[in-house]
Protein backbone atom coordinates (compact mmCIF):
# COMPACT_ATOMS: atom_id res chain seq x y z
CA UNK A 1 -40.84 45.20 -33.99
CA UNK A 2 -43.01 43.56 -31.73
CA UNK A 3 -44.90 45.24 -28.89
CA UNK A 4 -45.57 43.80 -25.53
CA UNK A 5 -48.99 44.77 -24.14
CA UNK A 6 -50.29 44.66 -20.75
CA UNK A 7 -53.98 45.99 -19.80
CA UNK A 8 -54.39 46.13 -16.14
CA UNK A 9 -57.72 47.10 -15.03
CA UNK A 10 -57.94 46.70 -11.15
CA UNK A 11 -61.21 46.80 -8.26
CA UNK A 12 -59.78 47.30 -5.29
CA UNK A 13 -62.88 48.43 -3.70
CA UNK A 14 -66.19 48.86 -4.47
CA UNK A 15 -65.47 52.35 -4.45
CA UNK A 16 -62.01 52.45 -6.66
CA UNK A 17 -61.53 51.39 -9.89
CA UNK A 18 -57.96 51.80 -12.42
CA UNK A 19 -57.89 51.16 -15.71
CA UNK A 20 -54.23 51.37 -17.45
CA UNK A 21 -52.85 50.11 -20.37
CA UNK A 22 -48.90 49.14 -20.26
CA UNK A 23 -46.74 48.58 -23.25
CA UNK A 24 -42.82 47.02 -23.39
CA UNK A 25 -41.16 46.29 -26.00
CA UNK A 26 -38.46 44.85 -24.09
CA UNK A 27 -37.22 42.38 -21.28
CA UNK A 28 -34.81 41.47 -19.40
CA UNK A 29 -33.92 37.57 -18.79
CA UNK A 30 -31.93 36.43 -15.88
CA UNK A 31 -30.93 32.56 -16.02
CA UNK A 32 -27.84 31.46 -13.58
CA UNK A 33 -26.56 35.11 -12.53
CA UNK A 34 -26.40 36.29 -16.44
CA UNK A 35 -28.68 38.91 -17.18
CA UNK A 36 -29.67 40.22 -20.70
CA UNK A 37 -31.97 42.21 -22.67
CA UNK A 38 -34.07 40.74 -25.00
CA UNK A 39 -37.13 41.38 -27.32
CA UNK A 40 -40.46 40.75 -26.15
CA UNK A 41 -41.73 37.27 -28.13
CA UNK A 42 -44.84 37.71 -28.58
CA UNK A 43 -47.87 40.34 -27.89
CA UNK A 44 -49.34 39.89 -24.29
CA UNK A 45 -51.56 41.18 -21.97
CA UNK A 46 -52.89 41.63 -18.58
CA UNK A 47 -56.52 41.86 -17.48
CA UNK A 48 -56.43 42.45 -13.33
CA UNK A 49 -60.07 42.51 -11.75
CA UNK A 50 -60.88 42.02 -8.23
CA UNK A 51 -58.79 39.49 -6.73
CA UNK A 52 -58.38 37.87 -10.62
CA UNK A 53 -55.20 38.37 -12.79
CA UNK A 54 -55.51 37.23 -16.38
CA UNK A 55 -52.08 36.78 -18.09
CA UNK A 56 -53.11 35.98 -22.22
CA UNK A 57 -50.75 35.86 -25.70
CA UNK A 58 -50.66 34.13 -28.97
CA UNK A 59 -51.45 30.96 -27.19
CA UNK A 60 -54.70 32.13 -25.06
CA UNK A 61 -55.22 33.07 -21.84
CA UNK A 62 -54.32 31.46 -18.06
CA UNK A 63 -56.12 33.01 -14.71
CA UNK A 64 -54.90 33.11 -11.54
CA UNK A 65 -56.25 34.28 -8.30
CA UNK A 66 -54.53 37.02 -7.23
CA UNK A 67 -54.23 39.27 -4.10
CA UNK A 68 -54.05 43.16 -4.68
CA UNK A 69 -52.73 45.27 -2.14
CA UNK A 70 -52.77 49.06 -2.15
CA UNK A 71 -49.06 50.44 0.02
CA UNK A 72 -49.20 54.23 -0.29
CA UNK A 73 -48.87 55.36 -4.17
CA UNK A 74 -48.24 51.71 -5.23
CA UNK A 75 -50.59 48.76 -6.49
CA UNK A 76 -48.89 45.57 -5.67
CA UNK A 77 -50.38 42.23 -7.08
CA UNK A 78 -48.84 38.72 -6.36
CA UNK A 79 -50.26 34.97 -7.29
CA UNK A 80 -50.15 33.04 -4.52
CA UNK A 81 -47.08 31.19 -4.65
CA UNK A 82 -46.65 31.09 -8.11
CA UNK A 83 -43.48 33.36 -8.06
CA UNK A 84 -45.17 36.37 -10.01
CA UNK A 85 -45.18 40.06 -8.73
CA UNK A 86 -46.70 43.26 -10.44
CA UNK A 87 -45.85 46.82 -8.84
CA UNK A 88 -47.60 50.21 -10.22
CA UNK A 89 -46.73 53.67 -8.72
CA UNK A 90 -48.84 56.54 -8.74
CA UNK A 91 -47.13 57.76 -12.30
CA UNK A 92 -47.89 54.59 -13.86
CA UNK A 93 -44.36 53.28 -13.90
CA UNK A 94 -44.61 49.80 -13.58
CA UNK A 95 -42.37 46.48 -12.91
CA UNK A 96 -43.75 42.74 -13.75
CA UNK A 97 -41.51 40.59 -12.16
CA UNK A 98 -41.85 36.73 -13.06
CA UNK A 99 -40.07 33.26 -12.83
CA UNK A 100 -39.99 29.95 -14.75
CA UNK A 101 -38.23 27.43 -13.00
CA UNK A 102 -34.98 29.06 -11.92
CA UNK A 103 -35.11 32.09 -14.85
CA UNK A 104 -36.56 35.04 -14.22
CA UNK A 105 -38.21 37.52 -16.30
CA UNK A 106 -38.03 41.45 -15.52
CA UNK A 107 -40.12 44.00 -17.40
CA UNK A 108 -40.43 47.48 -16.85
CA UNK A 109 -41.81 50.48 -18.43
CA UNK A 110 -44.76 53.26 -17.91
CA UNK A 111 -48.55 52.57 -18.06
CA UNK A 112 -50.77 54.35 -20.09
């Protein structure tokens, strides 16, 4: 079974620093008001530093610039207009919300 892997390591001051490591193993695909879940494809990561979010799998890596916003116990981070959100509480619970033209992706599980 394959395991999805997401490394988040976020500066979002001088000051503070996170490091977490996420793992799903599923996700759940919405295309055209049908929702399912499905099996993570392939093993992927996420590498978050400053204001830079590196998504990389099988296929290499792509880097955005990202904004990362601190709201009470949660880390938010967004790309621009790019239609991608990450939220982490305070217990490490995370979602990864993403679309591809009118699908979205929805993964959620607990960071390490």
């Amino acid at each position: 079974m394959l395991r999805r892997i997401i490394v988040i390591t976020a500066i979002l001051t001088s000051q503070t620093s996170m490091a977490m490591t996420c793992k799903t193993q599923t996700m759940t695909s919405c295309d055209e008001g049908l929702c399912q879940r499905v099996q993570s494809p392939n093993q992927s990561w996420i590498e978050l530093d400053s204001n830079t979010l590196k998504r990389c799998d099988h296929k290499g890596c792509d880097t955005y610039k990202s904004s990362v916003e601190r709201s009470g116990e949660f880390i938010n981070v967004s790309i621009g207009n790019k239609g991608y959100l990450l939220k982490v509480d305070g217990q490490g619970k995370f979602v990864e919300v993403a679309t591809i033209m009118l699908k979205t992706i929805i993964k959620t599980d607990r960071c390490l």
